[in-house]
Protein backbone atom coordinates (compact mmCIF):
# COMPACT_ATOMS: atom_id res chain seq x y z
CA UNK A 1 -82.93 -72.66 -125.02
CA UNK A 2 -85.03 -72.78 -121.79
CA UNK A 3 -88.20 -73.73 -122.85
CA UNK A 4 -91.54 -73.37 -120.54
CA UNK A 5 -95.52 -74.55 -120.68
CA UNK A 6 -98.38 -71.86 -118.82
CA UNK A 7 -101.16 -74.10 -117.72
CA UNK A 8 -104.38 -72.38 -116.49
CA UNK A 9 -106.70 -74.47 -114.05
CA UNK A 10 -110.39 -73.83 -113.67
CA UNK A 11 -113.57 -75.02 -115.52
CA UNK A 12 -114.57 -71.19 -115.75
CA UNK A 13 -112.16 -70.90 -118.30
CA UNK A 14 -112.92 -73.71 -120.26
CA UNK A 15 -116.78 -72.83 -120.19
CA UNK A 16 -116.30 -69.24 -121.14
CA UNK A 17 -116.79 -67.58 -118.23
CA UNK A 18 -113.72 -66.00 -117.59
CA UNK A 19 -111.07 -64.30 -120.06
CA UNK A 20 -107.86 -66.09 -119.85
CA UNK A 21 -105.46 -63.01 -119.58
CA UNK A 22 -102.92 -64.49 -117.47
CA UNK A 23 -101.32 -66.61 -120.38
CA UNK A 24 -100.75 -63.73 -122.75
CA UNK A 25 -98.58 -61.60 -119.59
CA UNK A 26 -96.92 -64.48 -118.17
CA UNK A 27 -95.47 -65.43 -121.71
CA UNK A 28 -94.29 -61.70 -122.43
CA UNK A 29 -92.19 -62.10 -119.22
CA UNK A 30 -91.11 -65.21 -120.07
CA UNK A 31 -89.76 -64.27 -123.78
CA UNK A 32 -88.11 -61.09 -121.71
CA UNK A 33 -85.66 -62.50 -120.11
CA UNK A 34 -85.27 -65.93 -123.61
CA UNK A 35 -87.46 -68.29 -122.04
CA UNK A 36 -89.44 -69.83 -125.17
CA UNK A 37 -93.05 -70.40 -124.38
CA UNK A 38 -93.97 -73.75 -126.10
CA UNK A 39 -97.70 -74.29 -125.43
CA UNK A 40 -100.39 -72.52 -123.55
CA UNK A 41 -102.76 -75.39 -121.77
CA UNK A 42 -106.24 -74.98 -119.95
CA UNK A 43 -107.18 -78.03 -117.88
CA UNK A 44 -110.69 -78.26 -115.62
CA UNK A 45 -111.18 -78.93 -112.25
CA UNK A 46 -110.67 -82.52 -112.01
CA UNK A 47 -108.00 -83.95 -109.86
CA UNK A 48 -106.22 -86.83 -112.09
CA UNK A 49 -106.58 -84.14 -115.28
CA UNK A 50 -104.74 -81.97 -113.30
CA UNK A 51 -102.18 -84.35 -111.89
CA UNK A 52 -101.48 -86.14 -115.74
CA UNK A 53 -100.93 -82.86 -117.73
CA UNK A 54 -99.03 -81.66 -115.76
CA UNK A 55 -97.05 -84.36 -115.50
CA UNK A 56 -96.86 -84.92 -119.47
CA UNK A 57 -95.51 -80.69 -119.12
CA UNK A 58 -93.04 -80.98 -116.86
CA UNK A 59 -91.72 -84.12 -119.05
CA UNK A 60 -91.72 -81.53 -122.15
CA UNK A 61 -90.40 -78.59 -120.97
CA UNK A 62 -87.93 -76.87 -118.15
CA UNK A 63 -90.32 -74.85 -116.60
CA UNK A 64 -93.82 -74.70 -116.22
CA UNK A 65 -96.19 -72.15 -114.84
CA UNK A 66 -99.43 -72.85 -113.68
CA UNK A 67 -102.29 -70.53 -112.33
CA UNK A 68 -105.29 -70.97 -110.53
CA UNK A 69 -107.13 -73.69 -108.34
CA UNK A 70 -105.76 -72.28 -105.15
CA UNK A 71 -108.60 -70.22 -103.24
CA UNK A 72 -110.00 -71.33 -100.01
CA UNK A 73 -112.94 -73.28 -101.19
CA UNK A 74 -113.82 -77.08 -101.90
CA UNK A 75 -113.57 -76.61 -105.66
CA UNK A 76 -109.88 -74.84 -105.59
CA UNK A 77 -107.53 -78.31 -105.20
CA UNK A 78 -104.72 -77.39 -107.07
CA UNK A 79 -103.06 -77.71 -104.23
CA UNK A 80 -103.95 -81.16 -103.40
CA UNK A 81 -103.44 -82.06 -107.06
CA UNK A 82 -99.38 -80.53 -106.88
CA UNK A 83 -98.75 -82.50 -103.56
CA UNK A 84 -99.18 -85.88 -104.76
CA UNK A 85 -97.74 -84.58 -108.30
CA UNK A 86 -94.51 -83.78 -106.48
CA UNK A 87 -95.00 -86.62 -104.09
CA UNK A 88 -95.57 -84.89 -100.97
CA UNK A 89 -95.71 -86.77 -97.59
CA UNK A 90 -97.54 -83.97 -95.94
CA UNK A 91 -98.33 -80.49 -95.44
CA UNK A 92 -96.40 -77.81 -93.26
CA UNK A 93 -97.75 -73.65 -92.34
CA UNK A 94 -95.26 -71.25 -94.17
CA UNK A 95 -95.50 -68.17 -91.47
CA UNK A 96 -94.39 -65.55 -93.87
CA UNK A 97 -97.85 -66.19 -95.80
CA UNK A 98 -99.75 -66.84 -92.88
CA UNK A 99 -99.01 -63.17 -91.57
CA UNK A 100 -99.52 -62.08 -95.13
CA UNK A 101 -103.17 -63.50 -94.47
CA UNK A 102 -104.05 -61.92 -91.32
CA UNK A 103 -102.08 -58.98 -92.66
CA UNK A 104 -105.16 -58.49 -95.51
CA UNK A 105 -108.09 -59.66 -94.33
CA UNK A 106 -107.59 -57.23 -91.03
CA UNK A 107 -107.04 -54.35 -93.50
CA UNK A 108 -109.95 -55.32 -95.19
CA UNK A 109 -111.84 -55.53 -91.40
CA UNK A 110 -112.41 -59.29 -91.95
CA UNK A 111 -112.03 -62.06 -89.51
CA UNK A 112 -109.44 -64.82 -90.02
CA UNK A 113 -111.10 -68.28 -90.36
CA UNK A 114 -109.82 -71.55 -90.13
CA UNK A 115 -110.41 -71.83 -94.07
CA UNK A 116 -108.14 -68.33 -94.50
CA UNK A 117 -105.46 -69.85 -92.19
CA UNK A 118 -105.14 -72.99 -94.38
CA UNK A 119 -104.06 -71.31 -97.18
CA UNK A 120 -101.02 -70.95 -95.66
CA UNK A 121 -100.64 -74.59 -95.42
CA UNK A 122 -98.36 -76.19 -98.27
CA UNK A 123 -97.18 -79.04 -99.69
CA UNK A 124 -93.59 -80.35 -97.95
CA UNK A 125 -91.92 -80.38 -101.00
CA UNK A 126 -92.46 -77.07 -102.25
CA UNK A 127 -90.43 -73.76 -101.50
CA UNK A 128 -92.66 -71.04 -101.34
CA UNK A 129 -92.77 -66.97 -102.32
CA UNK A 130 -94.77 -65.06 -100.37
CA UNK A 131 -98.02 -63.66 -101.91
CA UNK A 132 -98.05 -60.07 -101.04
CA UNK A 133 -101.58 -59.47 -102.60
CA UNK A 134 -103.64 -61.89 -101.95
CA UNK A 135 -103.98 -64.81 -99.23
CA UNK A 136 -102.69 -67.72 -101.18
CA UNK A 137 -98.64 -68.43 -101.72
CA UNK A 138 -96.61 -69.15 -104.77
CA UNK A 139 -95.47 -72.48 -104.56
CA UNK A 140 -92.37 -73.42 -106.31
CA UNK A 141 -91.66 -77.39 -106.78
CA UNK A 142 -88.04 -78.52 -107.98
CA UNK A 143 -87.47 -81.63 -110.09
CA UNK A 144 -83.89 -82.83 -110.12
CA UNK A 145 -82.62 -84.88 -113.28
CA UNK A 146 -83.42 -87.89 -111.29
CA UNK A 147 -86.80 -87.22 -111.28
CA UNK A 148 -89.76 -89.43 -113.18
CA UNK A 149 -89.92 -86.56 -115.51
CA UNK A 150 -86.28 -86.87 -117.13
CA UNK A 151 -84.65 -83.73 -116.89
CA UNK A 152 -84.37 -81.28 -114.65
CA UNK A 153 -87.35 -79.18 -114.29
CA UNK A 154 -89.53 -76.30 -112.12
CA UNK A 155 -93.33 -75.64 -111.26
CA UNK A 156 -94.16 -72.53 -110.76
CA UNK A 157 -98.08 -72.64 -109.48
CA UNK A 158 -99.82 -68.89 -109.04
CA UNK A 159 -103.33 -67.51 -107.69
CA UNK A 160 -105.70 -67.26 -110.90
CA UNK A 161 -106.42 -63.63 -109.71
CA UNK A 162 -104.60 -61.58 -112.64
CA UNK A 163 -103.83 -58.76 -110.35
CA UNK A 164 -102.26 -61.39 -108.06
CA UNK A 165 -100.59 -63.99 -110.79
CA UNK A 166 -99.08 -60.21 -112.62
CA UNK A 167 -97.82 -58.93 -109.36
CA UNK A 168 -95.94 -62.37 -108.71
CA UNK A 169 -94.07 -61.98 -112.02
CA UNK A 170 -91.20 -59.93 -110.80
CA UNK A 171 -90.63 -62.82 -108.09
CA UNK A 172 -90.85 -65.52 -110.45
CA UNK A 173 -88.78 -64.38 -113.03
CA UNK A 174 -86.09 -63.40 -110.54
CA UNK A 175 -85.52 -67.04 -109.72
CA UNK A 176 -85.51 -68.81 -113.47
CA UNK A 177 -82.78 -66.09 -113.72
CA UNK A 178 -81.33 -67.28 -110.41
CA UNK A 179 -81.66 -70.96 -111.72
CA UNK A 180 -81.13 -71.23 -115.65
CA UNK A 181 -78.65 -70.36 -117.55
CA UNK A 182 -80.48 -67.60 -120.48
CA UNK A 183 -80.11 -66.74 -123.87
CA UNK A 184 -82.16 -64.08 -125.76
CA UNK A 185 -84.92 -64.00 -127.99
CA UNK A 186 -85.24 -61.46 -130.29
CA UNK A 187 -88.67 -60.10 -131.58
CA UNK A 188 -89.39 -57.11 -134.41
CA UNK A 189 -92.58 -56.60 -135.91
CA UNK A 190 -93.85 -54.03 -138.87
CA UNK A 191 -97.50 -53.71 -139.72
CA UNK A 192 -99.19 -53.66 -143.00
CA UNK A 193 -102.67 -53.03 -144.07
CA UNK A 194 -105.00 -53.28 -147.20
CA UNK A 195 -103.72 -56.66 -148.16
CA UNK A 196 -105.07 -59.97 -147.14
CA UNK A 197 -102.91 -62.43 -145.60
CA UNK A 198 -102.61 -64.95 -148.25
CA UNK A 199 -102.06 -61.84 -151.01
CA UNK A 200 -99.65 -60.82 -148.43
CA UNK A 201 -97.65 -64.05 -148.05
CA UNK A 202 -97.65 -64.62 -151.80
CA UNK A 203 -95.89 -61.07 -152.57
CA UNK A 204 -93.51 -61.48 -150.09
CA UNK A 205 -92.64 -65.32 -150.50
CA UNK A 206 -89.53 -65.21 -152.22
CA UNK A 207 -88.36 -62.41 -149.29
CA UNK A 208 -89.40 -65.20 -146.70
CA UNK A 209 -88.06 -68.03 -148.25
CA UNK A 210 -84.73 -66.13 -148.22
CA UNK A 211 -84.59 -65.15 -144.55
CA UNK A 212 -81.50 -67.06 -142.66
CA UNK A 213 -82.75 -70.37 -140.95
CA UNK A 214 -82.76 -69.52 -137.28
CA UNK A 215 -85.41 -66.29 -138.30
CA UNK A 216 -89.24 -67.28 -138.24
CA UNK A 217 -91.75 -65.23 -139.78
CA UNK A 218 -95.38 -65.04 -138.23
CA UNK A 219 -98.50 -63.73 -140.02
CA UNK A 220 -100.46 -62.22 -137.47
CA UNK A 221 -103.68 -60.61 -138.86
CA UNK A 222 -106.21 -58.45 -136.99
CA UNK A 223 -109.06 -56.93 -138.66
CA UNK A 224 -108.65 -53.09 -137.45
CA UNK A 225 -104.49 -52.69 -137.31
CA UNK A 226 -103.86 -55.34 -140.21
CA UNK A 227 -101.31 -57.96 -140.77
CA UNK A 228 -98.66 -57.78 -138.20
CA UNK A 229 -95.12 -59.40 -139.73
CA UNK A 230 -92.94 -60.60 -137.10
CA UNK A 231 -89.82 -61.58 -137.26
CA UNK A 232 -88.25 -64.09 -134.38
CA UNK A 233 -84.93 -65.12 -133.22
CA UNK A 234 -84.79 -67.78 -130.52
CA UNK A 235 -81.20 -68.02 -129.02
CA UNK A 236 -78.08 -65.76 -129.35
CA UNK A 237 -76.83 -61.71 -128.44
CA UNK A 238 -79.80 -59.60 -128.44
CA UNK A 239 -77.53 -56.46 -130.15
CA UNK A 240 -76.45 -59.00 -133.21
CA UNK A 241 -80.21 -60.24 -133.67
CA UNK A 242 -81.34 -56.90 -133.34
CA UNK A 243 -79.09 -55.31 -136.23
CA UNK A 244 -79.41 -59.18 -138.67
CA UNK A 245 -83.46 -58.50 -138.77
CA UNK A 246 -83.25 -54.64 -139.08
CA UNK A 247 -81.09 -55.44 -142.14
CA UNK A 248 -83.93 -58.16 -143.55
CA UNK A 249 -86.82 -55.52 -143.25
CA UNK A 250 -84.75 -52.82 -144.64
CA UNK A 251 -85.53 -55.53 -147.80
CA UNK A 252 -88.69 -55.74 -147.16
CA UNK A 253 -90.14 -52.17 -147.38
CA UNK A 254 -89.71 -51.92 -151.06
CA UNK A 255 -91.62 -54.84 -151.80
CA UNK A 256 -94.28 -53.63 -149.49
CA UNK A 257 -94.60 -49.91 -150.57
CA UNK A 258 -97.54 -48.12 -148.88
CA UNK A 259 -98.77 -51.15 -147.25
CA UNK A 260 -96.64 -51.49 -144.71
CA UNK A 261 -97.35 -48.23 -142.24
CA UNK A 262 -95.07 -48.74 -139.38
CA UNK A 263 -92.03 -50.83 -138.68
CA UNK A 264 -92.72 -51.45 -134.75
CA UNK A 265 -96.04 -52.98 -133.01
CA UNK A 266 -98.40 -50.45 -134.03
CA UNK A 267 -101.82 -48.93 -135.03
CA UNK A 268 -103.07 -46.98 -137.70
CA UNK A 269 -104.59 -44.43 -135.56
CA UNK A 270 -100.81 -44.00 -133.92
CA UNK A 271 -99.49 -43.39 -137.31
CA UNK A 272 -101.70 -41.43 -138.39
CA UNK A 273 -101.31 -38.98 -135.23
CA UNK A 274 -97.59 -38.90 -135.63
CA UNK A 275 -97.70 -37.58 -139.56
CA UNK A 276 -100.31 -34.76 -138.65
CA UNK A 277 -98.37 -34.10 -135.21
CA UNK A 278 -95.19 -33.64 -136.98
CA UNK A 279 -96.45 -31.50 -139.89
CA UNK A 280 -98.58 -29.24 -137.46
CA UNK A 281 -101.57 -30.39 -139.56
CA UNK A 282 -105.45 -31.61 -138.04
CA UNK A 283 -108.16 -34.51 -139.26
CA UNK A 284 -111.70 -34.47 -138.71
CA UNK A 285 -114.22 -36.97 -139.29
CA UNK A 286 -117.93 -37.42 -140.28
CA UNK A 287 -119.47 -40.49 -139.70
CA UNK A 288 -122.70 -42.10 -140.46
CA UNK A 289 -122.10 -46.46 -140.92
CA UNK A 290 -119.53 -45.94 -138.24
CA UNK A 291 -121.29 -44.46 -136.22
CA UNK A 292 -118.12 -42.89 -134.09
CA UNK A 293 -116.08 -46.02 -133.91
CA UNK A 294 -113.31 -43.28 -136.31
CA UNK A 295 -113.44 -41.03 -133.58
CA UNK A 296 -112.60 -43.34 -130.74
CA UNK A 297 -110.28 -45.00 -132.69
CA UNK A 298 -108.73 -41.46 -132.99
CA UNK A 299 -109.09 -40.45 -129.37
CA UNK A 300 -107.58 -43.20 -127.83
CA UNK A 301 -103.92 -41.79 -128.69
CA UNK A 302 -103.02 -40.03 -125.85
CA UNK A 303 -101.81 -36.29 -126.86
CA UNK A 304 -104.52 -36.78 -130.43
CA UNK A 305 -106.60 -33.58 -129.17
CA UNK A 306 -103.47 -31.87 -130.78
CA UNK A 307 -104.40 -32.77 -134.19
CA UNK A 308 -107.89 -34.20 -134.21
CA UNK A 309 -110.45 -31.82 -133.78
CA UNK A 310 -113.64 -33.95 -133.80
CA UNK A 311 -116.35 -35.45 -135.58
CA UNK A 312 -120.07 -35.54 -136.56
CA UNK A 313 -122.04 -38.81 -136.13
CA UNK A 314 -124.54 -38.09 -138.80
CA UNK A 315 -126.49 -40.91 -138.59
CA UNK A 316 -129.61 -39.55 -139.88
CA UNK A 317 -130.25 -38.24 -143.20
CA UNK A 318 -131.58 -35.00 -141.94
CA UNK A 319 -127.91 -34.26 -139.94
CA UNK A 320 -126.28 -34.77 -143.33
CA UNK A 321 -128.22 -32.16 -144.41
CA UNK A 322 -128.89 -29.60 -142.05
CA UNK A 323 -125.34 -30.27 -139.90
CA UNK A 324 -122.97 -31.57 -142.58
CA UNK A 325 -124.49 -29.43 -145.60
CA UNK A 326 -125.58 -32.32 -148.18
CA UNK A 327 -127.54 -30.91 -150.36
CA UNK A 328 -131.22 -32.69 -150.06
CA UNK A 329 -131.23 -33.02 -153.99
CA UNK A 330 -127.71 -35.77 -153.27
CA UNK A 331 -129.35 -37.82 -150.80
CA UNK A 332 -132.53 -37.81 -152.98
CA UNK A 333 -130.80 -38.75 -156.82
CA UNK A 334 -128.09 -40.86 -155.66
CA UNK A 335 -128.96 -42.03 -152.22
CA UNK A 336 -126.87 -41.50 -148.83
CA UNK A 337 -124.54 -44.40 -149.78
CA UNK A 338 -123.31 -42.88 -152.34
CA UNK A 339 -119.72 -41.10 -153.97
CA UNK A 340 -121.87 -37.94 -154.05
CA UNK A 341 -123.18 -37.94 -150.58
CA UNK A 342 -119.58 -39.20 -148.65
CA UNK A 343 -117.43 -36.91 -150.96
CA UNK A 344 -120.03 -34.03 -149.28
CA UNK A 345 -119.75 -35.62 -145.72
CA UNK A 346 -116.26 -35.16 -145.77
CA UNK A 347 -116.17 -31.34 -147.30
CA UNK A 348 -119.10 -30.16 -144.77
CA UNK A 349 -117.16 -31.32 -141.80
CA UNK A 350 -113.42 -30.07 -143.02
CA UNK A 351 -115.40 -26.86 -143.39
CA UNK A 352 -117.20 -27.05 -139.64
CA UNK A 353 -114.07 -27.57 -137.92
CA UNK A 354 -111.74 -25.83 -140.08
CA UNK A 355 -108.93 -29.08 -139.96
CA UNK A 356 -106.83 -30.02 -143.19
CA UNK A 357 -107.92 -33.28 -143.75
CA UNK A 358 -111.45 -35.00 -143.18
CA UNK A 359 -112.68 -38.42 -143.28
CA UNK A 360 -116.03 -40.01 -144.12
CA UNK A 361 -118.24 -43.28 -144.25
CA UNK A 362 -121.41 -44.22 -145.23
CA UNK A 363 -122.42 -47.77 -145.92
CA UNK A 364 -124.72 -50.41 -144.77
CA UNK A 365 -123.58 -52.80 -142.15
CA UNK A 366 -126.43 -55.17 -142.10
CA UNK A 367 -127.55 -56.99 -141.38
CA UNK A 368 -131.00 -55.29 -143.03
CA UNK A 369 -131.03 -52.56 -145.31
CA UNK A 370 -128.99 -53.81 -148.11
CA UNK A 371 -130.42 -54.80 -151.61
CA UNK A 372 -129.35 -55.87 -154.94
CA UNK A 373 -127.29 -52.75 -155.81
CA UNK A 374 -125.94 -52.22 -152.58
CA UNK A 375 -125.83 -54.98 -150.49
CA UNK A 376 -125.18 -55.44 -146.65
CA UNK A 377 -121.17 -54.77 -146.11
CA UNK A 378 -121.41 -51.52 -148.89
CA UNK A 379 -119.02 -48.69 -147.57
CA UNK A 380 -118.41 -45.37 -149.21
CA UNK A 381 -115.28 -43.86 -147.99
CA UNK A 382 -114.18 -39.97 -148.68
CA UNK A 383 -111.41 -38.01 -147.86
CA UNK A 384 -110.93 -34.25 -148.38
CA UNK A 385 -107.98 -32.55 -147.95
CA UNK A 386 -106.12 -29.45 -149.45
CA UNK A 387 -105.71 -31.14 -152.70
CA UNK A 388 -109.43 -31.36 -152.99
CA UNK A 389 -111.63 -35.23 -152.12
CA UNK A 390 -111.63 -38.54 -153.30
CA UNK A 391 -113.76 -41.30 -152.53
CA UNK A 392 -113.29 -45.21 -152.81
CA UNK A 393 -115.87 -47.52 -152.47
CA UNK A 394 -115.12 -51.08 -150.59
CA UNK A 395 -117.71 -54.22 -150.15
CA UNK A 396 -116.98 -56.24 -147.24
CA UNK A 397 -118.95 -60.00 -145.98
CA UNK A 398 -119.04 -60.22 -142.47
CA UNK A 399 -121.71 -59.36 -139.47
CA UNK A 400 -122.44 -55.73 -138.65
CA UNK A 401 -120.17 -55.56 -135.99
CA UNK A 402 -117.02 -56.82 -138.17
CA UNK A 403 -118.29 -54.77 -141.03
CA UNK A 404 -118.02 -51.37 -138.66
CA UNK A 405 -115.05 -52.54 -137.37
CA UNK A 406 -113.57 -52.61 -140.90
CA UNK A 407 -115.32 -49.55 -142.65
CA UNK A 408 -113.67 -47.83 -139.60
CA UNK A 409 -110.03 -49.52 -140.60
CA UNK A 410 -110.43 -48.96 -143.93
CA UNK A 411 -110.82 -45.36 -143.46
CA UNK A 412 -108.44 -44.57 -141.39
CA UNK A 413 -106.09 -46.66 -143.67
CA UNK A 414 -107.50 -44.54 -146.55
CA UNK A 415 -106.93 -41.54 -144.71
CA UNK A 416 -102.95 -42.48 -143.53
CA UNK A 417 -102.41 -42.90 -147.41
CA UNK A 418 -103.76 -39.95 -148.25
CA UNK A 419 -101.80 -37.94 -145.35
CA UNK A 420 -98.41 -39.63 -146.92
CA UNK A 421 -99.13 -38.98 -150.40
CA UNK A 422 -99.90 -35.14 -149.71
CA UNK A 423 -96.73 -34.71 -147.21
CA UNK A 424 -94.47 -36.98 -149.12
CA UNK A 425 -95.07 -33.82 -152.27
């Protein structure tokens, strides 16, 4: 299996402050077409750290891709770096990106400078693909078997603009495919929520220890969609590896019951706008701990205006009451965190909007207001549907924005449950 490194070059990514996005999009292509991405790297601006990782990369793997370093200022020297790397005698002007230059910065009604123009300049012993968004080339370096790293293998080195590094992609992949001989990898994922991961690995252990040996199970948790399970196959016909793990899962649903809620790369927001899209039915929320975080959850499904009708933020005790329809005397005996108060929430704002199903929170997030009987990371949760309303109460540790983040999850996951138990009838 063709296996490649993604180095990223720049001390702004290794002092925080820039996102590293790159990595994540260049590996997706890779594992498109069965290239196995072995290690993602992030070295700083310093020549001879640039020049010996990569070297120990290209030594480890077939291909690696690199990105950033190669603007037209003193602290970009990738460029410098990769010439003595690849050993380099000189530099030579590649036309095709020098036009490309004058090409942008005229659109853009800048003048060319000498410090533009030399971005065009590369390395002798590169081959280069022409940047079509930006001023600075691709630069491909070979490595025959001969070479001081072992094997054969290719450098791929990319502008650290995203825009510019995705739009090279196409180009990129085009020639591993020209140059390797590929085989696929195979990945299927199902999602499950409400159990931690360690609770989750321990029910499903003997499942796991079952699969065949070339199929590798991740545990990939996330605190608003859940546990992702994914299954891998590295090498082989993508048809037969597709059908072998389908057949595995099939085993696994059972096992998992109601908490696994999708069997692709999903949310619960998506799942829960497919049940109520395909039984014509509608949700509504009211929110106070939350504070909306349910209803753009909801709303970021394209299409969910279908079956979501909207929500009350009802932060204040006095829009329970007056908006939402919780009786003062609630709020007053048992407190707005509180069975009582939620299980109200959720009835006063099925009845505003007139949907079948409504959701509500009310907690305390922290990190003040808790105290001994309910402490910071409290969360009532209702749900009222035709059936009538239930409420659950949850206690969560975390800071106030991970508590929001799962009160919100929670519900919704409440909620999806709900949906399926009342459809499934």
């Amino acid at each position: 299996m063709v296996q490649a490194s993604i180095c990223t070059i720049g001390d702004e990514i290794l002092i925080g402050q820039i996102v590293d996005t790159n990595s994540s999009n260049i590996s997706a292509a890779l594992g498109s077409i069965g290239v196995r991405t072995t290690r993602m790297l992030s070295i700083g601006d310093k020549r001879e750290e640039i020049i010996s990782n990569l070297a120990q990369e290209l030594r480890l793997n077939d291909i690696v891709v690199v990105t950033g370093g190669l603007g037209p200022t003193k602290d970009d020297i990738t460029k410098d770096a990769l010439a003595e790397l690849s050993g380099s005698t000189g530099y030579k002007e590649h036309p095709g990106q020098l036009e490309m230059v004058y090409r942008i910065l005229h659109a853009r009604g800048l003048d060319v400078l000498d410090i533009n123009k030399a971005q065009a300049m590369v390395p002798d012993r590169c081959e280069v693909i022409v940047n079509r968004l930006g001023t600075a080339p691709v630069m491909v370096f070979r490595f025959d078997g001969d070479s001081k790293f072992g094997h054969a293998c290719t450098l791929y080195s990319l502008p650290g603009v995203p825009f510019e590094a995705i739009g090279a992609l196409d180009d990129i992949i085009s020639d591993i495919k020209a140059h390797h001989t590929l085989t696929d990898i195979y990945h299927r994922t199902v999602m499950t929520f409400g159990m931690a991961e360690s609770a989750l690995a321990k029910l499903i252990g003997p499942w796991e220890d079952s699969l065949p040996e070339d199929m590798h199970l991740a545990y990939l948790p996330n605190p608003i969609t859940g546990v992702r399970l994914r299954l891998s196959i590295y090498g082989g016909r993508k048809e037969e590896e597709e059908s072998r793990i389908t057949q595995e899962f099939a085993k696994l649903r059972p096992i998992l019951g109601n908490i696994m809620y999708s069997d692709k790369d999903d949310n619960l927001q998506s799942c829960i706008g497919e049940l109520l899209r395909k039984s014509g039915m509608t949700v509504s929320a009211a929110e106070s701990c939350t504070g909306g975080m349910i209803s753009e959850l909801m709303t970021s499904v394209s299409g969910s205006s279908e079956y979501y009708l909207g929500s009350v933020t009802s932060y204040a005790n006095s829009v329970k009451e007056n908006v939402l329809g919780v009786p003062a005397e609630i709020i007053e005996a048992h407190g707005a965190v509180s069975s009582e108060c939620v299980a109200r929430m959720a009835e006063g704002v099925r009845k505003i909007t007139g949907s079948d199903f409504a959701i509500a929170t009310s907690g305390i997030a922290g990190p003040g207001g808790g105290s001994e009987d309910k402490p910071v990371g409290l969360v009532w949760i209702g749900v009222c549907s035709p059936e009538g309303t239930k409420t659950q109460k949850l206690l969560f540790k975390g800071d106030r924005k991970r508590n929001i983040e799962r009160f919100a999850s929670y519900a919704l996951n409440i909620l999806r449950i709900e949906i399926e138990d009342y459809l499934n009838k």
